[in-house]
Protein backbone atom coordinates (compact mmCIF):
# COMPACT_ATOMS: atom_id res chain seq x y z
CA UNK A 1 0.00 0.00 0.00
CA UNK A 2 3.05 2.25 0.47
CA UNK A 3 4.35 2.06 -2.90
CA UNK A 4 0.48 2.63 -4.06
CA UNK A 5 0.44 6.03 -1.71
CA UNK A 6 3.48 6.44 -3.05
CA UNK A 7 2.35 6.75 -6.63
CA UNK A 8 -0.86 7.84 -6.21
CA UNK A 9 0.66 11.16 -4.31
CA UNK A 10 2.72 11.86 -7.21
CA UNK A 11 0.22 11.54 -9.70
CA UNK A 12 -2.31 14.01 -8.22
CA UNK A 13 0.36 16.42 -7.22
CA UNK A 14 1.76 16.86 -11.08
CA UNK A 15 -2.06 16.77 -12.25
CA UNK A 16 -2.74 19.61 -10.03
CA UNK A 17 0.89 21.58 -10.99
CA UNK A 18 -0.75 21.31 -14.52
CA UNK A 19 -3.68 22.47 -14.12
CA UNK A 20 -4.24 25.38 -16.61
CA UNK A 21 -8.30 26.40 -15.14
CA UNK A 22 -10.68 26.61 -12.08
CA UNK A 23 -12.49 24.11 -13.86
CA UNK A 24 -9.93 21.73 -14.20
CA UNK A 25 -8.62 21.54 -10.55
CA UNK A 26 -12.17 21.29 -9.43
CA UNK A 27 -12.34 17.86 -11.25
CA UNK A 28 -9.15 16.91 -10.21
CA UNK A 29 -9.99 17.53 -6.49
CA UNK A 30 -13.41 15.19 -7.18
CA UNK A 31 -10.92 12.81 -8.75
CA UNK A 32 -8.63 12.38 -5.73
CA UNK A 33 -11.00 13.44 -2.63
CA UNK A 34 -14.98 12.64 -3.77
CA UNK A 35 -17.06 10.18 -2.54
CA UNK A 36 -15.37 7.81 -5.41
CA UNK A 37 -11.70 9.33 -5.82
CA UNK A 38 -8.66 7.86 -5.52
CA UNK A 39 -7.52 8.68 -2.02
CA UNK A 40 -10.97 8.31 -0.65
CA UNK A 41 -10.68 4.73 -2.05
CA UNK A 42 -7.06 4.08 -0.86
CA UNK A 43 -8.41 5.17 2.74
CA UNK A 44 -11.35 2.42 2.84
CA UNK A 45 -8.62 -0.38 2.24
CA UNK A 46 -6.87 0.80 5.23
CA UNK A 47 -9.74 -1.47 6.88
CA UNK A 48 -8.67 -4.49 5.13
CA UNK A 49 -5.16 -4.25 6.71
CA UNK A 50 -3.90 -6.74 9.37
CA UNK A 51 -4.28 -4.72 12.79
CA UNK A 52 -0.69 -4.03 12.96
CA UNK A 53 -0.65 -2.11 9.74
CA UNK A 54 -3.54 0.33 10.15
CA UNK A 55 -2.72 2.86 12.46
CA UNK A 56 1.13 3.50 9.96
CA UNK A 57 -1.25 3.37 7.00
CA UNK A 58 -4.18 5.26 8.00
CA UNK A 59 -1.82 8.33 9.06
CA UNK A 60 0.23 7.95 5.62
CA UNK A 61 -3.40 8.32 4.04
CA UNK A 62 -4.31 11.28 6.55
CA UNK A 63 -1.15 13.05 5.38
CA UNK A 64 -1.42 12.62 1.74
CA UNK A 65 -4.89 14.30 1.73
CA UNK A 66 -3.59 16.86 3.63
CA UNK A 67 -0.38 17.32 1.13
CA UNK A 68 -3.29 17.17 -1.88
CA UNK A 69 -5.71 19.43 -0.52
CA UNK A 70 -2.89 22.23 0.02
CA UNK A 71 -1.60 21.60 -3.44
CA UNK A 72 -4.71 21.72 -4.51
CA UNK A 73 -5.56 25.55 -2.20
CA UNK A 74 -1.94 26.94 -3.22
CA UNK A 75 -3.20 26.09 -7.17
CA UNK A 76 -6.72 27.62 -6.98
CA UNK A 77 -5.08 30.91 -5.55
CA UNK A 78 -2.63 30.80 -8.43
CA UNK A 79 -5.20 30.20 -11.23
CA UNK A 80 -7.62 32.97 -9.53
CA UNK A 81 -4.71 35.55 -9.59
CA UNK A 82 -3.72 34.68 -13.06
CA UNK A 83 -7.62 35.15 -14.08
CA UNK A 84 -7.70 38.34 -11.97
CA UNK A 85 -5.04 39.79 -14.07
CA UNK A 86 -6.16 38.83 -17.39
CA UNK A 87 -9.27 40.51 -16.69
CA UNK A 88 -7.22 43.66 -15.70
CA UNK A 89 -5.57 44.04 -18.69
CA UNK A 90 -8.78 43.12 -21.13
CA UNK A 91 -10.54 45.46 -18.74
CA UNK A 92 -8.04 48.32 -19.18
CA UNK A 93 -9.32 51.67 -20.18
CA UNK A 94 -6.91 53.95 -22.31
CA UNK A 95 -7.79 57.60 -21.07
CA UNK A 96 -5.74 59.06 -23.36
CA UNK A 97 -8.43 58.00 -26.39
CA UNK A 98 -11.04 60.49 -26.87
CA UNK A 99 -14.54 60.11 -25.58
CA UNK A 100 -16.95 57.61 -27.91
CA UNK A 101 -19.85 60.83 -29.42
CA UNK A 102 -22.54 59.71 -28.10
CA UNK A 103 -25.36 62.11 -26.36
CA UNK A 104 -25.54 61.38 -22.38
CA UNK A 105 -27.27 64.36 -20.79
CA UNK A 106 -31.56 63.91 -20.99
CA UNK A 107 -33.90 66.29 -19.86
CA UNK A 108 -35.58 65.20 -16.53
CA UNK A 109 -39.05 64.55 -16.61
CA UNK A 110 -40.03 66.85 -14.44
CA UNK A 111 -38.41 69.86 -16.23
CA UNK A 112 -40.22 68.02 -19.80
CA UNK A 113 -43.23 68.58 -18.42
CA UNK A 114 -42.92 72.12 -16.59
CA UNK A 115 -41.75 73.16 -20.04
CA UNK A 116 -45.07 71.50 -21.46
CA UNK A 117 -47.18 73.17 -18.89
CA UNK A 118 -45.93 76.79 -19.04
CA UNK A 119 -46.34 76.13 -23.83
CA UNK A 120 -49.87 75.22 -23.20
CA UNK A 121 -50.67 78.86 -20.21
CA UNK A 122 -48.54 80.51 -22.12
CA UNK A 123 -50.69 80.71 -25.51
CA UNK A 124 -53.52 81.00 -23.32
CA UNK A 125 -51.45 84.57 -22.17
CA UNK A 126 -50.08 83.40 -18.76
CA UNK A 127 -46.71 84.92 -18.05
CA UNK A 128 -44.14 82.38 -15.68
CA UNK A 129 -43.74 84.48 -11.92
CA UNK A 130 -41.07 83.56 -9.41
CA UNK A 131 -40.70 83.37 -5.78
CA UNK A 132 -38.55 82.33 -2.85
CA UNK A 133 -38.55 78.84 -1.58
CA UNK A 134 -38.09 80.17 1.84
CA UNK A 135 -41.41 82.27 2.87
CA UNK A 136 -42.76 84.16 5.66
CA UNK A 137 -45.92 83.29 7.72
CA UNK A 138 -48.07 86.04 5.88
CA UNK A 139 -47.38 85.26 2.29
CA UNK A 140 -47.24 81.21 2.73
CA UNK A 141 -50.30 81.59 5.03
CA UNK A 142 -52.31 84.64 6.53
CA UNK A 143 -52.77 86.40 2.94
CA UNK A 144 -54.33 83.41 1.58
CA UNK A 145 -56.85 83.51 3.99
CA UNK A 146 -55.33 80.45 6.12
CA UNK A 147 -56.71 80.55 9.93
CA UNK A 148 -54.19 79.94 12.49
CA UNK A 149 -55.40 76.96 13.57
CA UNK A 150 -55.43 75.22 10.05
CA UNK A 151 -53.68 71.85 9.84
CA UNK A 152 -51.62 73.22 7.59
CA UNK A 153 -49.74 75.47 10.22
CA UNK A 154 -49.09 72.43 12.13
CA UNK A 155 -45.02 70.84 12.75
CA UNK A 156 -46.19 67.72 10.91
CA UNK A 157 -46.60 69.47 7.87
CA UNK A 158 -44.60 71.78 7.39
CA UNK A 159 -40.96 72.77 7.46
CA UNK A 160 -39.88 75.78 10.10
CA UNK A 161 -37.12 77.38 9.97
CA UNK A 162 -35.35 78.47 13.58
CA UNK A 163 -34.96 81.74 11.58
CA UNK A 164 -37.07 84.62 11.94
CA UNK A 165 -38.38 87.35 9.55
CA UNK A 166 -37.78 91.21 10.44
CA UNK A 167 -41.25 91.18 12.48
CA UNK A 168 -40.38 88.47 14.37
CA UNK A 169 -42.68 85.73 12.95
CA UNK A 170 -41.23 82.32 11.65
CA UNK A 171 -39.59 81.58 8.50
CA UNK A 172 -40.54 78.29 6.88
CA UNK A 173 -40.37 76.05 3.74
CA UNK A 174 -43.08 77.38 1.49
CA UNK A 175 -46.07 74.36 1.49
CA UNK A 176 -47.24 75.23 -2.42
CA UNK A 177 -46.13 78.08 -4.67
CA UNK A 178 -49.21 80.25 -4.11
CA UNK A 179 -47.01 83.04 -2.23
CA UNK A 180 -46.01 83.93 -5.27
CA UNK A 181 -49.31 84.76 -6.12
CA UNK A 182 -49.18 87.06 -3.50
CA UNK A 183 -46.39 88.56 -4.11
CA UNK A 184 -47.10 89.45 -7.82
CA UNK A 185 -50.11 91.08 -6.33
CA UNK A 186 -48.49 93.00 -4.38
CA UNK A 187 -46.23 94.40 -6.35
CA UNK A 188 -48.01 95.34 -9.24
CA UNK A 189 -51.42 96.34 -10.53
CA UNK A 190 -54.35 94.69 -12.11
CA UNK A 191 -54.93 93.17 -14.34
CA UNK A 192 -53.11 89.55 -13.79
CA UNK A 193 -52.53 86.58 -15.48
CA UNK A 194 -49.46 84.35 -14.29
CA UNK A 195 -48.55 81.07 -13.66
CA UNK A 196 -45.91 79.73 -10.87
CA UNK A 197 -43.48 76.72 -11.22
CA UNK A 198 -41.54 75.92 -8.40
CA UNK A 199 -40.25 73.33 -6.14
CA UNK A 200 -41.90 73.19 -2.67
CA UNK A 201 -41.87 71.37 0.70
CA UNK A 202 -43.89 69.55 3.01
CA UNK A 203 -43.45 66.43 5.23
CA UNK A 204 -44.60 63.38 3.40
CA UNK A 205 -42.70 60.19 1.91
CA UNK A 206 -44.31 57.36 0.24
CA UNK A 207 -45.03 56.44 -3.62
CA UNK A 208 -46.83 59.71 -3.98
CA UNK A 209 -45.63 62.03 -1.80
CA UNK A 210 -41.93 63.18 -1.64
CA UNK A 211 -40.77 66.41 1.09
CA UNK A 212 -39.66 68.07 -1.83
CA UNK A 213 -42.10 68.01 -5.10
CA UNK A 214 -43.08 71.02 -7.92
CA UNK A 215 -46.38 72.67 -8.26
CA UNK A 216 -47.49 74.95 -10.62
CA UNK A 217 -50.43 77.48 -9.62
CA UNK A 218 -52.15 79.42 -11.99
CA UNK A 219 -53.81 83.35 -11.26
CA UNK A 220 -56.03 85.36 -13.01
CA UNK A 221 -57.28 88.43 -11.79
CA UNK A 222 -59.68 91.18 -14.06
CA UNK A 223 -62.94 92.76 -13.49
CA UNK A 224 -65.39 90.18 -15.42
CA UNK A 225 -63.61 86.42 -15.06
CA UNK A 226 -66.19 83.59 -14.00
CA UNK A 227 -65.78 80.35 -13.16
CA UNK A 228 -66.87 79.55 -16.93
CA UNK A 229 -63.56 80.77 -17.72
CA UNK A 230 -61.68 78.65 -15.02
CA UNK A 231 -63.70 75.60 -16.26
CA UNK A 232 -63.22 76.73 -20.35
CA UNK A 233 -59.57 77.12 -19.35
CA UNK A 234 -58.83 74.03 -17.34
CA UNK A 235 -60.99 71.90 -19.74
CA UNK A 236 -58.43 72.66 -22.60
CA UNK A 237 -55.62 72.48 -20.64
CA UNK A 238 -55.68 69.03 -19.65
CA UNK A 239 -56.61 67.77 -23.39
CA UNK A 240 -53.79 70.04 -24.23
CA UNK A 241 -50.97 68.48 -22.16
CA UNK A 242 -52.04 64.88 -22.92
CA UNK A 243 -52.57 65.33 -26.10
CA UNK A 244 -55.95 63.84 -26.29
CA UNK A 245 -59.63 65.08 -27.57
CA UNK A 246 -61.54 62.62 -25.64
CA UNK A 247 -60.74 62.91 -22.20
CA UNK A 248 -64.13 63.44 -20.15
CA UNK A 249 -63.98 66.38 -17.27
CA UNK A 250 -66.10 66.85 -14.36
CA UNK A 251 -65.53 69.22 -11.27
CA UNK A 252 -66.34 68.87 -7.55
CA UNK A 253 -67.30 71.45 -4.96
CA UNK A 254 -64.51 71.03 -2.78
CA UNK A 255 -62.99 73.95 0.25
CA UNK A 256 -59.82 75.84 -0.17
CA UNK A 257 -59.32 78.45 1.98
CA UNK A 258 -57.68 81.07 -0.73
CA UNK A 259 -60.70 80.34 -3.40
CA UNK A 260 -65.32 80.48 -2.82
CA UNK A 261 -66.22 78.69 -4.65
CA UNK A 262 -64.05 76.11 -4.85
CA UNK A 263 -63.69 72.77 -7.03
CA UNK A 264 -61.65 69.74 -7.74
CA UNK A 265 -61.26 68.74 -11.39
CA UNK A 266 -61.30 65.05 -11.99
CA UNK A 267 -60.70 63.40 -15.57
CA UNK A 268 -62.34 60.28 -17.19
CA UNK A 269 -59.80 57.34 -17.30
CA UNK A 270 -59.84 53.54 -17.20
CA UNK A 271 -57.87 51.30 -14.78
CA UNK A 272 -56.99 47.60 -15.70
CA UNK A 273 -53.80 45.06 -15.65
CA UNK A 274 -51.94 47.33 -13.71
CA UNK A 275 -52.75 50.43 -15.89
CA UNK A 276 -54.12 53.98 -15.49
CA UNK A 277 -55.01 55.15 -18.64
CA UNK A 278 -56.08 58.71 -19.20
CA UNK A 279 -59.03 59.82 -21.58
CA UNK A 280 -62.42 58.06 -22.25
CA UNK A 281 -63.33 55.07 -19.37
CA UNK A 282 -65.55 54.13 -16.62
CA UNK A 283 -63.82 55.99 -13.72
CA UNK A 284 -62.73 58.82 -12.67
CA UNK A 285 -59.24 60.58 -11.50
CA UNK A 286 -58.67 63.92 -9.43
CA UNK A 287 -56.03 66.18 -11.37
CA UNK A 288 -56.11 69.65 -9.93
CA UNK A 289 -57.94 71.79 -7.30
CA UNK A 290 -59.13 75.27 -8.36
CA UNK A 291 -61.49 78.10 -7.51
CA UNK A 292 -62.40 81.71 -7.76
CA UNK A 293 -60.25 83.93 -5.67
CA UNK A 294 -61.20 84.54 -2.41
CA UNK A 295 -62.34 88.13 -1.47
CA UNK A 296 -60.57 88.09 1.77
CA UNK A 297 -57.56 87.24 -0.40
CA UNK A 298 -57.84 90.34 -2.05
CA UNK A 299 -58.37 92.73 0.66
CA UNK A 300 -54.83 90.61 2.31
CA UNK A 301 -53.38 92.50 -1.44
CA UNK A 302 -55.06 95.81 -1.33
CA UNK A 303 -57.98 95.24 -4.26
CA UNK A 304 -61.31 95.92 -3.83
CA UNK A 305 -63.61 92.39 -4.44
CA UNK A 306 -66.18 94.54 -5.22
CA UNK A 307 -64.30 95.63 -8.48
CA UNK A 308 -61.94 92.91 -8.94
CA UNK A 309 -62.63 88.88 -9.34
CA UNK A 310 -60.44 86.01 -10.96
CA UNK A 311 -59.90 82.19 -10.18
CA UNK A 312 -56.23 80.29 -9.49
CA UNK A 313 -56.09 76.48 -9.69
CA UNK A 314 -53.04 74.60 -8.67
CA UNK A 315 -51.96 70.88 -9.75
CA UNK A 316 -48.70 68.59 -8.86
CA UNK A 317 -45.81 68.56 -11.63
CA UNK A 318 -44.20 65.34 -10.48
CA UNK A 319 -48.06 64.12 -10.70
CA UNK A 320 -48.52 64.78 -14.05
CA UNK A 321 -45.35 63.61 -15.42
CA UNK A 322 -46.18 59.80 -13.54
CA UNK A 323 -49.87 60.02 -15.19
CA UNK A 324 -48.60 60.77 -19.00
CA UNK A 325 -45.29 59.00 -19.20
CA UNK A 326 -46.36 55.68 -16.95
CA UNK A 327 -43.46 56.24 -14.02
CA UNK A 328 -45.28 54.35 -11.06
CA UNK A 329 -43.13 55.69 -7.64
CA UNK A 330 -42.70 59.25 -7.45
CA UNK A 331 -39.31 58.71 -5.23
CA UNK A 332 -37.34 57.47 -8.06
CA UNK A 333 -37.45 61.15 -9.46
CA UNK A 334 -35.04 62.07 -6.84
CA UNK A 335 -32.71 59.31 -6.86
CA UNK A 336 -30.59 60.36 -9.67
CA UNK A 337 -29.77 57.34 -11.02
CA UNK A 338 -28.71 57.69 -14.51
CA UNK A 339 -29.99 54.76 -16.33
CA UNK A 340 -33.80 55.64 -15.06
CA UNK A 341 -32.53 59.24 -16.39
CA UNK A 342 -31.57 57.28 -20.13
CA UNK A 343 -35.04 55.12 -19.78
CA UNK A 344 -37.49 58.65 -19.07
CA UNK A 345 -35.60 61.58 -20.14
CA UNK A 346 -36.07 63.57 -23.23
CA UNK A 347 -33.61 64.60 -26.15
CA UNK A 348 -32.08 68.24 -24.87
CA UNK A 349 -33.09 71.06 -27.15
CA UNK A 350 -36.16 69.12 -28.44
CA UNK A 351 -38.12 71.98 -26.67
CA UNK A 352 -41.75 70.91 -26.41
CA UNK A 353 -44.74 73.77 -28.41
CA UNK A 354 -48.21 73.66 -29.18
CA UNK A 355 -47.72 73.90 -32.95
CA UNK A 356 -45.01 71.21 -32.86
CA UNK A 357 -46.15 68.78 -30.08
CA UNK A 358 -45.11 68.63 -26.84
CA UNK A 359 -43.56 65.11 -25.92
CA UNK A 360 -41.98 64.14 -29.44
């Protein structure tokens, strides 16, 4: 049995030497140490030994697996470095080639579809207003005719600031871009007609709701608006930015405290295998809220209600772009991961018009 040890050791150990892949050595190891190998088989003859013989032969066995299964480590480590390094140098990048001309940079969806929004107002005559994220209480609240004890005031739902304005009163996160509204008011005189893009803040996270989202919020103030004209204008809006004749409308009486009367606007759509589909169906979807400007909202800017009267409506960007482009979690828009960017984005400089279509 020595001589066969012997041999056997000798064999394995220049098998394994010349092993040129992982692949290889694997089946050598099942050769020499499975169930059936070689040494696994020289070990169960130990038992048919005289008694004298089997403690010498059973350690010659135990140390030839041991001398096989180090060969056999020392081996895979070499054949794993020597892979390793091949990859390396297939892998290697020469920085000193120019860059492949290709286009990388996309358009978010969310800037798409503010630019969408402000092509459809803007033939309709809205001008695009700006404000400051960061607002005071009067302008984010007590000019729209928000009571102090509205849930909206509350820590829960909105951001504070430890800051304080020059009165005193706290600074906060503005909660929807209406303080622009204000502010326009303020600053100039009738008539108006603007709309209000802008990021803004409140404290929500799920599918739907991010603490940081865009709104746009329409105003239009003149001495004979009605709410035909908020409908008339709302109505083509929405068939406007998806692009669609058939989509059914309905509004709501709903409460805002900045607009009396006040409305939801819903549109037809149908629901099915996972889809929401926009446009003619057999159920409904709320898209907006909207109203006719609140007279208290007017005194807050120094116009008479008696003499002046307009509505504003308000609706979520991020909203609309998951409705017409099919993106189901809202959170993935801040995530900045570039190959969602490649999958949603739009072409740069393909500016979306009326005349010449808006998502092409």
């Amino acid at each position: 049995m020595e001589q066969e040890r012997e041999r056997l050791e000798a064999e394995l150990l220049a098998a394994i030497a010349a092993a040129g892949d992982l692949r290889g050595l694997e089946e050598i190891r099942v050769r020499a140490l499975g169930r059936k190998g070689e040494v696994t088989a020289l070990a169960k003859a130990v038992g048919r030994l005289p008694v004298e013989q089997r403690r010498a032969a059973g350690r010659a066995i135990n140390a030839l697996k041991r001398n096989i299964e180090e060969a056999i480590t020392r081996r895979r480590e070499e054949l794993e470095r020597i892979e390793l390094e091949r990859r390396l140098a297939g892998e290697r990048i020469d920085v000193s080639l120019p860059p492949r001309p290709r286009p990388e940079g996309r358009v978010h969806p969310v800037s798409q579809v503010t630019e969408e929004i402000v092509a459809i107002l803007a033939d309709m005559g809205f001008a695009v207003a700006e404000g400051p994220d960061v607002e005071d209480d009067f302008h984010n609240f007590t000019a729209l005719n928000i009571p102090p004890e509205h849930p909206a005031r509350q820590m829960q739902d909105t951001f504070f600031l430890e800051a304080e304005d020059e009165k005193g009163g706290p600074l906060l996160l503005r909660t929807h871009t209406s303080p622009v509204q204000i502010r326009t008011m303020l600053a100039g005189k009738p008539p108006f007609r603007i709309i209000a893009p802008g990021r803004v803040y409140r404290r929500d996270y799920d599918m739907t709701h991010t603490p940081m989202f865009h709104q746009v919020e329409g105003l239009l103030i003149d001495r004979r608006t009605h709410m035909g004209h908020l409908k008339g204008c709302l109505i083509d809006f929405v068939r406007a930015f998806f692009e669609r004749d058939d989509i059914p409308v309905r509004f709501r009486p709903s409460f805002f405290p900045f607009t009396e009367p006040s409305a939801e606007m819903d549109v037809g759509c149908r629901r099915g295998e996972g889809q929401l589909v926009v446009g003619a169906g057999d159920d409904w979807l709320e898209i907006l809220g909207c109203g006719m400007v609140h007279p208290a909202v007017l005194r807050e800017v120094g116009l008479d209600p008696d003499v002046w009267q307009g509505f504003a409506f308000g609706l979520g960007i991020d909203r609309l772009a998951m409705l017409k482009y099919g993106i189901p979690d809202l959170r993935t828009f801040f995530e900045g991961d570039l190959r969602w960017l490649r999958h949603y984005g739009f072409v740069p400089l393909d500016l979306p018009t009326t005349y010449g279509g808006l998502s092409r």
